[in-house]
PDB file of N, CA and C in Angstrom:
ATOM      1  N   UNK A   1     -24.907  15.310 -32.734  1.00  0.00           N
ATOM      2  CA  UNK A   1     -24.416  15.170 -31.373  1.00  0.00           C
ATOM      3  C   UNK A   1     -23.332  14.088 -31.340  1.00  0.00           C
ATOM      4  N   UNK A   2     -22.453  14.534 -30.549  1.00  0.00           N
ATOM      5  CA  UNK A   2     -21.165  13.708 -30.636  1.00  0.00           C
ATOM      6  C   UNK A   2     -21.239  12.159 -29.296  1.00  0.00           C
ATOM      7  N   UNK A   3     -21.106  11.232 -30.176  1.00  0.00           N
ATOM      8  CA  UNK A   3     -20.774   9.961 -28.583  1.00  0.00           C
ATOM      9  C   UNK A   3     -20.165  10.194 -27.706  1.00  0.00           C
ATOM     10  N   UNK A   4     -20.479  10.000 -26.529  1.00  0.00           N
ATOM     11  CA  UNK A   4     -19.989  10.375 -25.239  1.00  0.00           C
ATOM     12  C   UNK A   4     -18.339   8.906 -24.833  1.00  0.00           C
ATOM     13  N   UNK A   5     -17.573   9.620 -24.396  1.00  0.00           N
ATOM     14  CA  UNK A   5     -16.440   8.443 -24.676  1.00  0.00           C
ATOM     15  C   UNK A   5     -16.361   8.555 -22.868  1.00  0.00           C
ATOM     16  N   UNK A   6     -16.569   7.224 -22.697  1.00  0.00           N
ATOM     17  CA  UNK A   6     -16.336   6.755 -21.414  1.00  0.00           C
ATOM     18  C   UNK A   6     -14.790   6.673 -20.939  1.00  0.00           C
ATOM     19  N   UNK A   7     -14.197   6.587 -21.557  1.00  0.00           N
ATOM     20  CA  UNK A   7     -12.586   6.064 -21.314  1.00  0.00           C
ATOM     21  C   UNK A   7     -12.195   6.831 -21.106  1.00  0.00           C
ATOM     22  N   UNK A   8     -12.218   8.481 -21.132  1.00  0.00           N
ATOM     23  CA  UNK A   8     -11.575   9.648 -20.797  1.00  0.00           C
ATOM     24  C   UNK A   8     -11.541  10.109 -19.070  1.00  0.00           C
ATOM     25  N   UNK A   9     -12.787  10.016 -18.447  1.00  0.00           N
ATOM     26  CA  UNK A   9     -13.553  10.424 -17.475  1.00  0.00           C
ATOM     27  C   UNK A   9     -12.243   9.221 -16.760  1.00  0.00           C
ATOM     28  N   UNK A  10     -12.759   7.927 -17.112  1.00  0.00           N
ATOM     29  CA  UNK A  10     -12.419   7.023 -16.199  1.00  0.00           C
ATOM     30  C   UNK A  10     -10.835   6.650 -16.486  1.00  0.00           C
ATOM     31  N   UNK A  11      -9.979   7.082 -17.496  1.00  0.00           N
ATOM     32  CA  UNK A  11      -8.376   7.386 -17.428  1.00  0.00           C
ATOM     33  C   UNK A  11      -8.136   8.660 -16.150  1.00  0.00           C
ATOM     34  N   UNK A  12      -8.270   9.866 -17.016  1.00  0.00           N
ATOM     35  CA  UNK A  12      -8.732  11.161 -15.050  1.00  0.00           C
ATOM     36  C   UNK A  12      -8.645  10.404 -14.011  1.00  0.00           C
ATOM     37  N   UNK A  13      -9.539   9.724 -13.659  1.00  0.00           N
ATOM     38  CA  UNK A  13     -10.260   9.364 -12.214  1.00  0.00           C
ATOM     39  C   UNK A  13      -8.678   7.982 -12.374  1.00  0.00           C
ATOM     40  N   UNK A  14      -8.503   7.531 -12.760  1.00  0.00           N
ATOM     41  CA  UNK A  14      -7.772   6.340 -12.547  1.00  0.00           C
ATOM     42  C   UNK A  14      -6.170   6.908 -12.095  1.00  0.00           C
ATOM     43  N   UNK A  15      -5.559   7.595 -12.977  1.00  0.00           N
ATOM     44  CA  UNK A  15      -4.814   8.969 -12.749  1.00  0.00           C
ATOM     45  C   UNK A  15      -4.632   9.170 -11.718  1.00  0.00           C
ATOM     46  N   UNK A  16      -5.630   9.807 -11.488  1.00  0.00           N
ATOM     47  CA  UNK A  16      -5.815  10.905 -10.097  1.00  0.00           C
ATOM     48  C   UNK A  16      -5.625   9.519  -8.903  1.00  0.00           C
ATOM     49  N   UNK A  17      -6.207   8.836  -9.026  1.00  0.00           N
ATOM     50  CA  UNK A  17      -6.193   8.440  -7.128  1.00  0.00           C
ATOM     51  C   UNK A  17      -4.610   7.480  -7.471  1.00  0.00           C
ATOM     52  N   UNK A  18      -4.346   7.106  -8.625  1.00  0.00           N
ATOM     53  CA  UNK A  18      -2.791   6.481  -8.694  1.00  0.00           C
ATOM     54  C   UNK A  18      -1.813   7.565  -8.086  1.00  0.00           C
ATOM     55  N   UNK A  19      -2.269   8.451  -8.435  1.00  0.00           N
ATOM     56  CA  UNK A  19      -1.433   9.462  -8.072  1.00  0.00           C
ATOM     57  C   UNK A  19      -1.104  10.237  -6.489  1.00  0.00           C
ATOM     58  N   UNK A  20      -2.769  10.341  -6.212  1.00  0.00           N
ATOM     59  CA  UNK A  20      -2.626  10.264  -4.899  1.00  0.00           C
ATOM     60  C   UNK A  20      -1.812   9.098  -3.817  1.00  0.00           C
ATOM     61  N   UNK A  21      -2.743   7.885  -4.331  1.00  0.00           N
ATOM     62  CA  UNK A  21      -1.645   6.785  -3.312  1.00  0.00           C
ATOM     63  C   UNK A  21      -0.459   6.916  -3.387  1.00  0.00           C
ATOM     64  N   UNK A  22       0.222   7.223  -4.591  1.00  0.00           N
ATOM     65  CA  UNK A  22       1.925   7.085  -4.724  1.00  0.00           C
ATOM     66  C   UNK A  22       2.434   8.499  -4.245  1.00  0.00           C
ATOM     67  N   UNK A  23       2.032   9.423  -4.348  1.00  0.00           N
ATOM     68  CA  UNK A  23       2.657  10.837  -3.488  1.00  0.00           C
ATOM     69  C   UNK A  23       2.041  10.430  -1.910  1.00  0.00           C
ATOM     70  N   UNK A  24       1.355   9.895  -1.469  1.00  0.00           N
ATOM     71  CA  UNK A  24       1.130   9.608   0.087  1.00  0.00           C
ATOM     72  C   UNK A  24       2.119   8.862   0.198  1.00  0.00           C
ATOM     73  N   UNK A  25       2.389   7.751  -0.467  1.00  0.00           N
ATOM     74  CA  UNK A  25       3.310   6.433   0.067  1.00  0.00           C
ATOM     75  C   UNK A  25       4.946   7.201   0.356  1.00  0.00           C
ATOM     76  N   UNK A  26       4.859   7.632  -0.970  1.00  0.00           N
ATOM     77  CA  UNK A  26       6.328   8.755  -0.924  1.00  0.00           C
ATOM     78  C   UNK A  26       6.448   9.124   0.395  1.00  0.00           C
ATOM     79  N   UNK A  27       5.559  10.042   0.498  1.00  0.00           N
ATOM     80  CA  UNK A  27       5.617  11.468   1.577  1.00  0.00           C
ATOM     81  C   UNK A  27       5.882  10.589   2.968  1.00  0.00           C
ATOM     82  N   UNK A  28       5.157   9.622   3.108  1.00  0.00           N
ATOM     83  CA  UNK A  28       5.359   8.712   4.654  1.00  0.00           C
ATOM     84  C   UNK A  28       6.461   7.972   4.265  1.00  0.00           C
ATOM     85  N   UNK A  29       7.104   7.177   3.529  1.00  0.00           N
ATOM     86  CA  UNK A  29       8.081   7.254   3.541  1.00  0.00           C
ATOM     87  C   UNK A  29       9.682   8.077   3.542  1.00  0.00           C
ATOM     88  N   UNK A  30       9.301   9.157   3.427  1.00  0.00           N
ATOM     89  CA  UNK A  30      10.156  10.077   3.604  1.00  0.00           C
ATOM     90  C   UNK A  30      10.111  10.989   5.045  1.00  0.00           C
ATOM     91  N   UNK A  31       8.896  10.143   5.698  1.00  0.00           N
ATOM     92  CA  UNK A  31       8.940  11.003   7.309  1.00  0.00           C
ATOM     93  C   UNK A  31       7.693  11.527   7.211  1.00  0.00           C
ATOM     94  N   UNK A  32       7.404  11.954   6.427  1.00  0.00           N
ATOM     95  CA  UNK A  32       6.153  13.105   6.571  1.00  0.00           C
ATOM     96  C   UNK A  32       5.181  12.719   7.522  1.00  0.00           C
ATOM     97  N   UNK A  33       4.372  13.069   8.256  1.00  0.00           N
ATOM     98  CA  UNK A  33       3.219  12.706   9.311  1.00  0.00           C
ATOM     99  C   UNK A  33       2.178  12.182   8.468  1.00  0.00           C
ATOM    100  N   UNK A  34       1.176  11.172   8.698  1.00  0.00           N
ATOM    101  CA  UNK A  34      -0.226  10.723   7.934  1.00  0.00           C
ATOM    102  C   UNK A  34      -1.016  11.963   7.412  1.00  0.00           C
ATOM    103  N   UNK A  35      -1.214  12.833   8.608  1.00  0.00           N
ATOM    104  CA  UNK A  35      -1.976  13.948   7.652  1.00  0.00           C
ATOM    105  C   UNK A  35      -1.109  14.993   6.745  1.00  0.00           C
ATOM    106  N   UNK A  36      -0.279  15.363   7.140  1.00  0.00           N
ATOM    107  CA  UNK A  36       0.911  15.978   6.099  1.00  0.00           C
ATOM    108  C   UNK A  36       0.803  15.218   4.544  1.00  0.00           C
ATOM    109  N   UNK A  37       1.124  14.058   4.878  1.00  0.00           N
ATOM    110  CA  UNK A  37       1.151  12.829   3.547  1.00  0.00           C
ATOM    111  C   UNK A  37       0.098  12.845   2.824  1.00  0.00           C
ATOM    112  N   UNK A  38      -1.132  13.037   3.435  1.00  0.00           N
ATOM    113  CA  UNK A  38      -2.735  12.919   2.951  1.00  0.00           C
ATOM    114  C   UNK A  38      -2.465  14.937   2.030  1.00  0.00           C
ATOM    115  N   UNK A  39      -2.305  15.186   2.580  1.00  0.00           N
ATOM    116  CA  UNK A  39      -2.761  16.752   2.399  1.00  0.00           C
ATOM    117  C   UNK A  39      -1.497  16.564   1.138  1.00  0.00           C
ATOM    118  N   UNK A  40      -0.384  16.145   0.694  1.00  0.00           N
ATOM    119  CA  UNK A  40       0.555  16.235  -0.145  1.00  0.00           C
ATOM    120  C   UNK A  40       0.058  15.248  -1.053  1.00  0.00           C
ATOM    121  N   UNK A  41      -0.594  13.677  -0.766  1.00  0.00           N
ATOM    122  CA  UNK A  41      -1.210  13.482  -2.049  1.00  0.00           C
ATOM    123  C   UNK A  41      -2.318  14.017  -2.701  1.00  0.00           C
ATOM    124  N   UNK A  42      -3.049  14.751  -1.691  1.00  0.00           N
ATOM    125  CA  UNK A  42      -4.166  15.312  -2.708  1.00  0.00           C
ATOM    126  C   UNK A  42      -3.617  16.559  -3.355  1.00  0.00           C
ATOM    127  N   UNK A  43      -2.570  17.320  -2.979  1.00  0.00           N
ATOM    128  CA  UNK A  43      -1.814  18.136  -4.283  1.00  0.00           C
ATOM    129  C   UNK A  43      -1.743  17.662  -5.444  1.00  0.00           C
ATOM    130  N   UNK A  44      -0.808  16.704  -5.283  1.00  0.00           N
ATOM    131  CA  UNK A  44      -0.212  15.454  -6.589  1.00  0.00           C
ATOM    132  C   UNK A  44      -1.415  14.789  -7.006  1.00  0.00           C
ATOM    133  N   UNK A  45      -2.605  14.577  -6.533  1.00  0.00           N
ATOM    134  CA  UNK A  45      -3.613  14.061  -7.366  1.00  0.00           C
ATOM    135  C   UNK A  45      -4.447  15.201  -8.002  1.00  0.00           C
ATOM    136  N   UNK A  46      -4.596  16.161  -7.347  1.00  0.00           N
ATOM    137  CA  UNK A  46      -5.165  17.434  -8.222  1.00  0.00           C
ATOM    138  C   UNK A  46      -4.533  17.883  -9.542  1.00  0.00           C
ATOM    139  N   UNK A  47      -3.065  18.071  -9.277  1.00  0.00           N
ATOM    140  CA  UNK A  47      -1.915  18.393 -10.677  1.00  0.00           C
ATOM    141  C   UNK A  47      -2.082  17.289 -11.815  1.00  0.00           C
ATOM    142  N   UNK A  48      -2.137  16.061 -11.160  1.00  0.00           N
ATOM    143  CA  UNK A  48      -1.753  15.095 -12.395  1.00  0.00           C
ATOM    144  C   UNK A  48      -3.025  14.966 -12.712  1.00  0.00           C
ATOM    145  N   UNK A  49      -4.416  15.450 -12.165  1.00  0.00           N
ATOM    146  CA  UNK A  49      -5.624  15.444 -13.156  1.00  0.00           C
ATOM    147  C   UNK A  49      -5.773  16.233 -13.965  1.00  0.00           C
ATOM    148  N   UNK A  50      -5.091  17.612 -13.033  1.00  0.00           N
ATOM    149  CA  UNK A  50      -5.434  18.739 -14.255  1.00  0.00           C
ATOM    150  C   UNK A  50      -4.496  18.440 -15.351  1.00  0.00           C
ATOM    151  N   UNK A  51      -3.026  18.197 -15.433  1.00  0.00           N
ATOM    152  CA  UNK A  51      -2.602  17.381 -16.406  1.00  0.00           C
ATOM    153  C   UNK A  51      -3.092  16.578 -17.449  1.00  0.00           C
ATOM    154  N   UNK A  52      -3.601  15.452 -17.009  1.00  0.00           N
ATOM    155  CA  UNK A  52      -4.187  14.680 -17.785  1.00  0.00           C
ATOM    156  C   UNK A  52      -5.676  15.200 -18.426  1.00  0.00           C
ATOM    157  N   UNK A  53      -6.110  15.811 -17.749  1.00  0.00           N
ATOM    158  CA  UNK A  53      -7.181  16.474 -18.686  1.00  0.00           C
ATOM    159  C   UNK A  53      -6.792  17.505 -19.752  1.00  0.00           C
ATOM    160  N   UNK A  54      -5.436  18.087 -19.449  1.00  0.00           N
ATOM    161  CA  UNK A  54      -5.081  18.894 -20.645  1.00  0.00           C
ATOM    162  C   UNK A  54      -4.266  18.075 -21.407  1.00  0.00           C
ATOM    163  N   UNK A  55      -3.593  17.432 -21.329  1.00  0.00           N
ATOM    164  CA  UNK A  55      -3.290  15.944 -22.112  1.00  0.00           C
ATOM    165  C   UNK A  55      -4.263  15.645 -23.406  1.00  0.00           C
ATOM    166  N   UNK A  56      -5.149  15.565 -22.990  1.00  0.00           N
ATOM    167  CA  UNK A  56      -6.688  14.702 -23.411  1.00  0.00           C
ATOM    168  C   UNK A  56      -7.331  15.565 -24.287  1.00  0.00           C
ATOM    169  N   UNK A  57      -7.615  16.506 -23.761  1.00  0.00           N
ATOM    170  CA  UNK A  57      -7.627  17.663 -24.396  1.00  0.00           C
ATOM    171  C   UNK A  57      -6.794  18.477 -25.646  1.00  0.00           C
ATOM    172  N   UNK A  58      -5.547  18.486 -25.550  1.00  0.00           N
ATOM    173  CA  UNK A  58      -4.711  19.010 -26.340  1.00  0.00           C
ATOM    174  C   UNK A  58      -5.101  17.783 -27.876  1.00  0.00           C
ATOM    175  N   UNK A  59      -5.014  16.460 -27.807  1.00  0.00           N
ATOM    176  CA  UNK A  59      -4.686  15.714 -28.271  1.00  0.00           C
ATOM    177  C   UNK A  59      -6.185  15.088 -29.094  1.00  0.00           C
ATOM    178  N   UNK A  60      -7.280  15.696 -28.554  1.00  0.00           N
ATOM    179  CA  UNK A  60      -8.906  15.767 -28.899  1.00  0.00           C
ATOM    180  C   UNK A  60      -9.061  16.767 -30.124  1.00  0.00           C
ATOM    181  N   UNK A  61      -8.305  17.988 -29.716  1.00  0.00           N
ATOM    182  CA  UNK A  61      -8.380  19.327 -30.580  1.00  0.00           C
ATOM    183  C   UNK A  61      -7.798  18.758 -31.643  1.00  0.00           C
ATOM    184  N   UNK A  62      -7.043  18.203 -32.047  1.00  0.00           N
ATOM    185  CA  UNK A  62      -5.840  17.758 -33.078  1.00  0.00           C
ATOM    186  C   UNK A  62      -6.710  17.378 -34.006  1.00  0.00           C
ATOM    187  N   UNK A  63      -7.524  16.081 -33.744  1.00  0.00           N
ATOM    188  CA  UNK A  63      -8.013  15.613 -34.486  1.00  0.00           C
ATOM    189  C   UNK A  63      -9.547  16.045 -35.381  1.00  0.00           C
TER     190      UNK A  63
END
């Protein structure tokens, strides 16, 4: 059985809500309404997780 690696889960999760705050901050700065902005960072935090999990992934298989 293989060790469970903590640092993966919690890079994702760290990712993801960086990502969210900075596509919200964008979006209201560019005009967008609070909920418009909310609903556009959780796009950009969904993409850049699934990203980074295939990131992580690609780079797991390798080795």
């Amino acid at each position: 059985m293989r060790k469970f690696n903590f640092t993966r889960p919690l890079l994702i999760i760290a990712v993801a809500l960086l990502a969210k705050s900075l596509g919200t901050l964008v979006s209201v700065s560019l005009g967008a309404t609070q909920e418009t902005a909310e609903n556009i960072g959780f796009a950009v935090m969904m993409i850049a997780a699934l990203l980074t999990f295939s990131k992580l992934n690609k780079s797991r298989n390798k080795q």
